[in-house]
C-alpha atoms as a PDB file:
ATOM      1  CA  UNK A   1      44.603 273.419 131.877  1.00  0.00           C
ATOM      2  CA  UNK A   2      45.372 272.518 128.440  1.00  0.00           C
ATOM      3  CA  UNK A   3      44.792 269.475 126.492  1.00  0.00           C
ATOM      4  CA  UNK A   4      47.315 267.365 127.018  1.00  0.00           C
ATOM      5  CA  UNK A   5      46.618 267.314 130.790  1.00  0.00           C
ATOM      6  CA  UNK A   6      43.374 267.108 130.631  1.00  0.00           C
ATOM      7  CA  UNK A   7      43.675 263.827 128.484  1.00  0.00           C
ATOM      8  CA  UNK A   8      46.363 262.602 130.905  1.00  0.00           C
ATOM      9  CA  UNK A   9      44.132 263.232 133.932  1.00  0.00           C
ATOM     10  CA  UNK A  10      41.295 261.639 132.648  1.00  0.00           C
ATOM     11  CA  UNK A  11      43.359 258.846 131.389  1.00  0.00           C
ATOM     12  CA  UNK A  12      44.988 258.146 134.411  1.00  0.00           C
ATOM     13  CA  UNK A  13      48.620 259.502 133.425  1.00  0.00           C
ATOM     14  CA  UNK A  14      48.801 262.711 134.452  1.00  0.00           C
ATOM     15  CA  UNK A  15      48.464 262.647 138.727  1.00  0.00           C
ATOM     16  CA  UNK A  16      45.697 264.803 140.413  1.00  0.00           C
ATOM     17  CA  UNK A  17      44.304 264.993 143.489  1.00  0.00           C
ATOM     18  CA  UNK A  18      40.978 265.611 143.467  1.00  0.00           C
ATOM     19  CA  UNK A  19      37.599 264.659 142.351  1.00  0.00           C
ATOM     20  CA  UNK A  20      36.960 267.971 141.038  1.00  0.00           C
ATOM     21  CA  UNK A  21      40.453 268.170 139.092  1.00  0.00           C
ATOM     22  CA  UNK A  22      38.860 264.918 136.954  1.00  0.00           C
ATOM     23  CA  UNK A  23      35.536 266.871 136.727  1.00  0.00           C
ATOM     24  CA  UNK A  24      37.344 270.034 135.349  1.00  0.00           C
ATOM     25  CA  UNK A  25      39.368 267.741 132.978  1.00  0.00           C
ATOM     26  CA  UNK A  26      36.090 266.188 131.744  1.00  0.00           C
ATOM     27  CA  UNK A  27      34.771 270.175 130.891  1.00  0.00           C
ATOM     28  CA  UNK A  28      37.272 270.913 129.572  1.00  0.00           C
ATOM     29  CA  UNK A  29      37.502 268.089 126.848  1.00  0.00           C
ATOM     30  CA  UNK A  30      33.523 268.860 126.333  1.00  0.00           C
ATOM     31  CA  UNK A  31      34.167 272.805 126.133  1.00  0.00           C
ATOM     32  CA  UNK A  32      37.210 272.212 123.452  1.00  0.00           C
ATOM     33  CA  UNK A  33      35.064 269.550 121.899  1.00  0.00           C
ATOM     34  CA  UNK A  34      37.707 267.415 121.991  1.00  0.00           C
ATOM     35  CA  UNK A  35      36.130 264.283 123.768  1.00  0.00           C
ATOM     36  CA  UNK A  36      33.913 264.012 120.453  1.00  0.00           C
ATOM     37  CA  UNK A  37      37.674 263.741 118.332  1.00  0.00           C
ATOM     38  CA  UNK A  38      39.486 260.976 120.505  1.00  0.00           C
ATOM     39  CA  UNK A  39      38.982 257.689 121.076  1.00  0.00           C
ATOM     40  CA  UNK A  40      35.283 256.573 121.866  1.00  0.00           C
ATOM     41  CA  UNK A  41      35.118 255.679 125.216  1.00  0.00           C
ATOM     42  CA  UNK A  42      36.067 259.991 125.953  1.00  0.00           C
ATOM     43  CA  UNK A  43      32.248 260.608 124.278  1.00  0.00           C
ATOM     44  CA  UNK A  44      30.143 257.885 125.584  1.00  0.00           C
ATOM     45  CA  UNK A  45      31.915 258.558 129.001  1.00  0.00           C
ATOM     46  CA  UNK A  46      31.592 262.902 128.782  1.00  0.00           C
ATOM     47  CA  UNK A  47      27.560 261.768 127.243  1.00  0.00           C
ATOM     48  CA  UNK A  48      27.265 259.845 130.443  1.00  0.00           C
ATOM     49  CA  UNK A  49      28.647 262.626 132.363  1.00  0.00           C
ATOM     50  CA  UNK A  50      26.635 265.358 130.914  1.00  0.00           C
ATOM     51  CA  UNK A  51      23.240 263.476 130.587  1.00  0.00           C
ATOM     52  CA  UNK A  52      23.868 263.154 134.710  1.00  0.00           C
ATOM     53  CA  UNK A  53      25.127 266.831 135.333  1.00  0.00           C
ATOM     54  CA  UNK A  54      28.218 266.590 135.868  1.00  0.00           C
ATOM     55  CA  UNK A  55      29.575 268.261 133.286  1.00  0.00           C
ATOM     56  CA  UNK A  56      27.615 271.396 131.748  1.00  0.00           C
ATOM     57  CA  UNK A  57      26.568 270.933 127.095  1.00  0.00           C
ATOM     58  CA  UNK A  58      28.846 274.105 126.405  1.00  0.00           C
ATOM     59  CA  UNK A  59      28.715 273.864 122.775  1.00  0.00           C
ATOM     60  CA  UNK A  60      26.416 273.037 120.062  1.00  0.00           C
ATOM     61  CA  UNK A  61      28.011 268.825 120.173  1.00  0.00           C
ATOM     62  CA  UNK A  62      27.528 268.670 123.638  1.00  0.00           C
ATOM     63  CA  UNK A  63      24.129 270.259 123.454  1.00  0.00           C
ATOM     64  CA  UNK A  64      23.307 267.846 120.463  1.00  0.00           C
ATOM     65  CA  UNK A  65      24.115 264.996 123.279  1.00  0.00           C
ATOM     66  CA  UNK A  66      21.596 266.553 125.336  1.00  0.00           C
ATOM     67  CA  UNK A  67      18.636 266.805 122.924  1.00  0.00           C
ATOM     68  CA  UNK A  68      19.430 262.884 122.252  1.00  0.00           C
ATOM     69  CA  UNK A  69      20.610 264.092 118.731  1.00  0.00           C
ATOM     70  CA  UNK A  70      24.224 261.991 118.448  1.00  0.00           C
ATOM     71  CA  UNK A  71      24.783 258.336 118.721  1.00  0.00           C
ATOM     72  CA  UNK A  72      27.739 256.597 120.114  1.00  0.00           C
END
């Protein structure tokens, strides 16, 4: 996966066809730390996503979400 399908999966632009492709999208935009650099609804939606589980804090960002240390 690279970033431009990721982005176009979780945008809706790029088909998949599974829940699990979106989920795999979403990590991947959280392990590039590129959800934190686009628009803001990609880092309140991958906060939301990793404060449930979904998606695993794979770098110091996402594990700043975690700890409650970065506002949207």
């Amino acid at each position: 996966m690279d970033s431009f399908e990721a982005t176009g999966i979780v945008e809706g632009f790029v088909e998949c066809n599974s829940a699990e492709m979106v989920i795999e999208a979403w990590q991947y935009l959280v392990d590039t730390d590129m959800c934190w650099e686009l628009q803001g609804w990609f880092g309140r939606a991958a906060k939301e996503l990793l404060l449930n589980g979904t998606i695993k804090a794979t770098t110091e960002i996402s594990k700043r979400v975690l700890e409650g240390g970065w506002d949207d």
